[in-house]
C-alpha atoms as a PDB file:
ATOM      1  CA  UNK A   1     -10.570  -2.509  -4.531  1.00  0.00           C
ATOM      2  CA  UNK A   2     -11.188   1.292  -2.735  1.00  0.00           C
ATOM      3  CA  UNK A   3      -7.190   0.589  -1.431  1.00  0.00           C
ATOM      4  CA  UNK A   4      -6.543   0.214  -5.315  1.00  0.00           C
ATOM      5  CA  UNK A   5      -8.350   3.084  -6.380  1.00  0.00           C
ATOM      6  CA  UNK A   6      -7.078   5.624  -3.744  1.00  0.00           C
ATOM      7  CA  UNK A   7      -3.462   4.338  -4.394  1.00  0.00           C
ATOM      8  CA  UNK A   8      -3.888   5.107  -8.037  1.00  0.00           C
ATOM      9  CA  UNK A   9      -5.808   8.482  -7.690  1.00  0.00           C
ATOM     10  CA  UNK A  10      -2.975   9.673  -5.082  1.00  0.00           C
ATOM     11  CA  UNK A  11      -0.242   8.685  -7.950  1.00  0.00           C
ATOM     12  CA  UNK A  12      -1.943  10.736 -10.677  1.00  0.00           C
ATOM     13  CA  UNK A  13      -3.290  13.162  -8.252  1.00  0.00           C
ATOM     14  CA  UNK A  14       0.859  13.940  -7.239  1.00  0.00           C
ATOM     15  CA  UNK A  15       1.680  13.702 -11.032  1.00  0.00           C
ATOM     16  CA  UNK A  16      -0.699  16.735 -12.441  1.00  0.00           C
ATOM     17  CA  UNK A  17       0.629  18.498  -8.996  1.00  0.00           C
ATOM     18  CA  UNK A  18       4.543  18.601  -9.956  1.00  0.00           C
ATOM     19  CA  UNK A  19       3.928  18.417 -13.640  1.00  0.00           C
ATOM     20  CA  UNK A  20       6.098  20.682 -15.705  1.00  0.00           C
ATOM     21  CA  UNK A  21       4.005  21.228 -18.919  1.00  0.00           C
ATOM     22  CA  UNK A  22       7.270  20.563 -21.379  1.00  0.00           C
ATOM     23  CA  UNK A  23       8.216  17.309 -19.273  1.00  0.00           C
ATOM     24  CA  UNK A  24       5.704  15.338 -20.734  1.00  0.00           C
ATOM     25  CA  UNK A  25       5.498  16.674 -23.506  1.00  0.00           C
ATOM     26  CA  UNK A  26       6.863  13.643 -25.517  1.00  0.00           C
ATOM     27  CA  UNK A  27       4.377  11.236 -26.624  1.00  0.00           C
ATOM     28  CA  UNK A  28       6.235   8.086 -26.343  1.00  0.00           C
ATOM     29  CA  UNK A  29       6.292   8.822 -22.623  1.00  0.00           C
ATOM     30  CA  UNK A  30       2.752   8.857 -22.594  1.00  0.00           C
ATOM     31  CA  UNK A  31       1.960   6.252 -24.586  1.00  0.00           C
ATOM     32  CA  UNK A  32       4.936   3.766 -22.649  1.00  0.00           C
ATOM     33  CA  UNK A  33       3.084   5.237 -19.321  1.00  0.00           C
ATOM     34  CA  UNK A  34      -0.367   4.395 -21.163  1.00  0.00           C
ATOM     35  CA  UNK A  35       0.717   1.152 -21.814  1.00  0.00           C
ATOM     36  CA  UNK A  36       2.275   0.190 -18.816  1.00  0.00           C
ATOM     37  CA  UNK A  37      -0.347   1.368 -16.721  1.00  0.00           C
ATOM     38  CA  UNK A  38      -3.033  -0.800 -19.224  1.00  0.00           C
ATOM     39  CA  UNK A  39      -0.578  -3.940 -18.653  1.00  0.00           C
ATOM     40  CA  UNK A  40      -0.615  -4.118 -15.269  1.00  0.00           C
ATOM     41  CA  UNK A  41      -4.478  -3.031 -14.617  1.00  0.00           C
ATOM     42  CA  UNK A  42      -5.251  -6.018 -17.183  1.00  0.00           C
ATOM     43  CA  UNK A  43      -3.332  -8.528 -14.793  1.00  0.00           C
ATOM     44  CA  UNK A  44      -4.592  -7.539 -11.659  1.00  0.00           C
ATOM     45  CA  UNK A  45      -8.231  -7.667 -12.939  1.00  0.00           C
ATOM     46  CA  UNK A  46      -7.678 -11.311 -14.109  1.00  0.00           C
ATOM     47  CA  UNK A  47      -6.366 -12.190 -11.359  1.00  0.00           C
ATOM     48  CA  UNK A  48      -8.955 -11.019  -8.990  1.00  0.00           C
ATOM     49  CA  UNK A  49     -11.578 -12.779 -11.455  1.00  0.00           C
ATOM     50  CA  UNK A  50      -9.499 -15.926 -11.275  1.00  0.00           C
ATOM     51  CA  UNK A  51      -9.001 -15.532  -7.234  1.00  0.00           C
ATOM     52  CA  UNK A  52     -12.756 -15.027  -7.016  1.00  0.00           C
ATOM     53  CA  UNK A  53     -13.926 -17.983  -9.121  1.00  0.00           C
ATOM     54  CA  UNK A  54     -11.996 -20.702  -7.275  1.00  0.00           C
ATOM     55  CA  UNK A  55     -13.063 -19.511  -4.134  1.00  0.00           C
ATOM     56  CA  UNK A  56     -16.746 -19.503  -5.353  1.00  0.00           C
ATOM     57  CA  UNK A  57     -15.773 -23.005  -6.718  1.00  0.00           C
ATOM     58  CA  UNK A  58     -13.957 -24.672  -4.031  1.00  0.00           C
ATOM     59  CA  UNK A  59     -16.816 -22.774  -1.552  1.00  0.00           C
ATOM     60  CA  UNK A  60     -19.510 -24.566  -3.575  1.00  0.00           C
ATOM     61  CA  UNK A  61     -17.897 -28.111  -3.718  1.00  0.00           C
ATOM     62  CA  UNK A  62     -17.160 -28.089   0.422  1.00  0.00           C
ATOM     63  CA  UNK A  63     -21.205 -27.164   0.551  1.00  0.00           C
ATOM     64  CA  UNK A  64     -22.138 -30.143  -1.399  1.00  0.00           C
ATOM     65  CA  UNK A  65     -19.847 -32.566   0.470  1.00  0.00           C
ATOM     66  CA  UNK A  66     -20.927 -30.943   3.816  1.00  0.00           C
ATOM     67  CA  UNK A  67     -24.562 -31.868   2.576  1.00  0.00           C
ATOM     68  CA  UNK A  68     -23.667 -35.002   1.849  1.00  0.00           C
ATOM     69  CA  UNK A  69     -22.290 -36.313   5.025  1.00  0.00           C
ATOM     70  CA  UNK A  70     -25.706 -34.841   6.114  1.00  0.00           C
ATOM     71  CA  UNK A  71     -24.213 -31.714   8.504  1.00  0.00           C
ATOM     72  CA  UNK A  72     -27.221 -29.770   9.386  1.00  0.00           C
ATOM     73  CA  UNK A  73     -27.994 -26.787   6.954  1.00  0.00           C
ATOM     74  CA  UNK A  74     -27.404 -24.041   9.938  1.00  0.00           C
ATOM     75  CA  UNK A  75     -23.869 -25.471  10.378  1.00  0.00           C
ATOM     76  CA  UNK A  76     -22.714 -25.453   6.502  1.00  0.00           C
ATOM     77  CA  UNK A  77     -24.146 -21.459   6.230  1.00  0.00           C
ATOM     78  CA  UNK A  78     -22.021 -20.920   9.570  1.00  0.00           C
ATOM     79  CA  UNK A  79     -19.202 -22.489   8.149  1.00  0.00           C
ATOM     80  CA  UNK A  80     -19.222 -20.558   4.754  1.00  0.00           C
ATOM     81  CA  UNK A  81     -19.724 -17.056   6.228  1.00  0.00           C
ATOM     82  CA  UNK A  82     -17.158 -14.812   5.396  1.00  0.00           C
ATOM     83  CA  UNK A  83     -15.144 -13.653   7.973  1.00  0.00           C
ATOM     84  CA  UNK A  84     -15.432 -10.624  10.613  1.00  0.00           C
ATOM     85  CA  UNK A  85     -12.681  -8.620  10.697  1.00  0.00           C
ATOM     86  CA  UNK A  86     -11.630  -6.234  13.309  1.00  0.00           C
ATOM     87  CA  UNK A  87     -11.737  -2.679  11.602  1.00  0.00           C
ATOM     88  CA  UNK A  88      -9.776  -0.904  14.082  1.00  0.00           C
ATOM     89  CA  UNK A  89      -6.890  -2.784  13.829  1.00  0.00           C
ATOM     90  CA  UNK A  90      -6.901  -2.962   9.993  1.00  0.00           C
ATOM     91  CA  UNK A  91      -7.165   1.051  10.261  1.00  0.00           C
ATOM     92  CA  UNK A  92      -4.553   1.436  13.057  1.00  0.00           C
ATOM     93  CA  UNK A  93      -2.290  -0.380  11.009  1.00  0.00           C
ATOM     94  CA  UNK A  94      -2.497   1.620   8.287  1.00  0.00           C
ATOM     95  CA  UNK A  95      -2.017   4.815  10.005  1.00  0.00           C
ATOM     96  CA  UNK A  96       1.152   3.323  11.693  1.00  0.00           C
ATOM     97  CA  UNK A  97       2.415   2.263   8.043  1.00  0.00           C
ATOM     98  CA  UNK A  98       1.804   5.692   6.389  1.00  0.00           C
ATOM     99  CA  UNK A  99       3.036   8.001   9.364  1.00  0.00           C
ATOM    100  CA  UNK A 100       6.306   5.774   9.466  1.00  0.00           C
ATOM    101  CA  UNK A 101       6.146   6.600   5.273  1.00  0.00           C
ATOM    102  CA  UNK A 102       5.596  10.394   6.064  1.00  0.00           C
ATOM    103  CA  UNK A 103       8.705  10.446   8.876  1.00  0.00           C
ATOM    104  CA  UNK A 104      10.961   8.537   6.647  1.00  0.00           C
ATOM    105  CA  UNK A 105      10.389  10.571   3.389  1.00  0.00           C
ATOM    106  CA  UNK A 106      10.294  13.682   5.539  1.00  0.00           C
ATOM    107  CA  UNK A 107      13.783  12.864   6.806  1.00  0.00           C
ATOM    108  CA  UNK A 108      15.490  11.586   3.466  1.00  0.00           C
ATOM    109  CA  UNK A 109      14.236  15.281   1.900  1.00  0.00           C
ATOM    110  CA  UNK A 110      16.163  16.542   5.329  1.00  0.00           C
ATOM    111  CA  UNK A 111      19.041  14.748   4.820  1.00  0.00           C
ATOM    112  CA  UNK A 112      19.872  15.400   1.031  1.00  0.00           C
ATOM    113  CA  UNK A 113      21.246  14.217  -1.366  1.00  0.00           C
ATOM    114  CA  UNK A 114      19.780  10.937  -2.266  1.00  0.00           C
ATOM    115  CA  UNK A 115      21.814   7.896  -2.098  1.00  0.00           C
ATOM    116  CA  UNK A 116      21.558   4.351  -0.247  1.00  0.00           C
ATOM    117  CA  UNK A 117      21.364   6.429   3.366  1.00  0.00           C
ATOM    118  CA  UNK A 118      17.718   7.234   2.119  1.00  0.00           C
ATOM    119  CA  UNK A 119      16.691   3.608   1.338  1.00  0.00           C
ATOM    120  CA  UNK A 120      18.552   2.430   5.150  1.00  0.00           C
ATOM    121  CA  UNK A 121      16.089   5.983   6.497  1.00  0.00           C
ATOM    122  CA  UNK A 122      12.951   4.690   5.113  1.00  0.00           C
ATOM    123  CA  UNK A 123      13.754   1.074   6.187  1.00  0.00           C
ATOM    124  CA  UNK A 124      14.091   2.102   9.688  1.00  0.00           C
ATOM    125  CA  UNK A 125      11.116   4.267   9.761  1.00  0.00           C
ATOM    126  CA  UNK A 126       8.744   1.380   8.354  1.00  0.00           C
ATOM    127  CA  UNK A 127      10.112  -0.733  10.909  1.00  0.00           C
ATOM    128  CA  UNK A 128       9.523   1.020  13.608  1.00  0.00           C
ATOM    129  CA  UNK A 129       6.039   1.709  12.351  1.00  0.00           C
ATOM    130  CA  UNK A 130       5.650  -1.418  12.103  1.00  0.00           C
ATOM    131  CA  UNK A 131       7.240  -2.210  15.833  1.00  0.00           C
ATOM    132  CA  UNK A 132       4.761   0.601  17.291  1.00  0.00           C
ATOM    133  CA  UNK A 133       1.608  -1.253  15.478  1.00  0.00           C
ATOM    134  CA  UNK A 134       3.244  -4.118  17.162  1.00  0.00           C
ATOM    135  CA  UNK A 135       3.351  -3.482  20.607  1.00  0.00           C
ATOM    136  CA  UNK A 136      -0.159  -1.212  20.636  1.00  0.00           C
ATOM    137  CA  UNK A 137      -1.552  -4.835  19.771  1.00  0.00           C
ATOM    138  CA  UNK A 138       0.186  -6.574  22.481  1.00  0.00           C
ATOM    139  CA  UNK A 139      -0.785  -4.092  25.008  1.00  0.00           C
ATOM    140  CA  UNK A 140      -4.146  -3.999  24.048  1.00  0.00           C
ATOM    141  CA  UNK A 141      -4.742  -8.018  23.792  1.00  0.00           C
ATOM    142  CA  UNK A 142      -3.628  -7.663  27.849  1.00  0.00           C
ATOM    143  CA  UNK A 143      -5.935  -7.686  30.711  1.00  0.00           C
END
């Protein structure tokens, strides 16, 4: 949910930066924007709702069968933990992801105009983002 909020803060953060007062200035803009933006914040609520509830429901029926087959009550809580994730890679990842972002759109605004070169440019700097998240994980799952 923060990775939602930030994303949508940056976008309207970047919009009232370059705004030109006359560009939006039309009101069907705003309202199509408006509406849009309305449409697709009402989906991804539901579906997080919906997401949620079946994993509270399927979480809930594997307790009761678990407690049926009589598994000790320390091994069903153990079992329905939620998982521990590793922090530092989830962060490391991210920084590889947006500094290949920041090269790429740094080099298509070298390399003007925009065309099809700037989609193959940003391609090849995700990937080898994501090829340098890559091998800092093999090297440092080595002995």
């Amino acid at each position: 949910m923060k990775k939602l909020i930030i994303t949508i803060a940056a976008t309207v953060a970047s919009l009232v930066a370059k705004a030109d007062p006359d560009q939006y200035s039309d009101s069907s803009l705003k309202f199509e924007a408006l509406h849009l933006s309305s449409t697709i914040l009402t989906i991804v609520i539901f579906s997080v709702v919906i997401l949620a509830f079946i994993k509270w429901l399927l979480d809930y029926r594997l307790k009761n069968k678990l407690i049926e087959k009589g598994a000790p009550d320390h091994v069903v809580s153990q079992l329905l933990q939620p998982v521990a994730r590793d922090n530092k890679n989830v962060t490391i990842k991210w920084f590889a992801l947006l500094m290949g972002l920041g090269t790429g759109l740094s080099f298509v605004d070298y390399f003007q105009p925009l065309g099809i070169h700037s989609l193959a440019i940003m391609s090849f700097s995700l990937a080898a983002s994501f090829l340098g998240y890559y091998v800092f994980i093999n090297r440092r799952e080595k002995p």
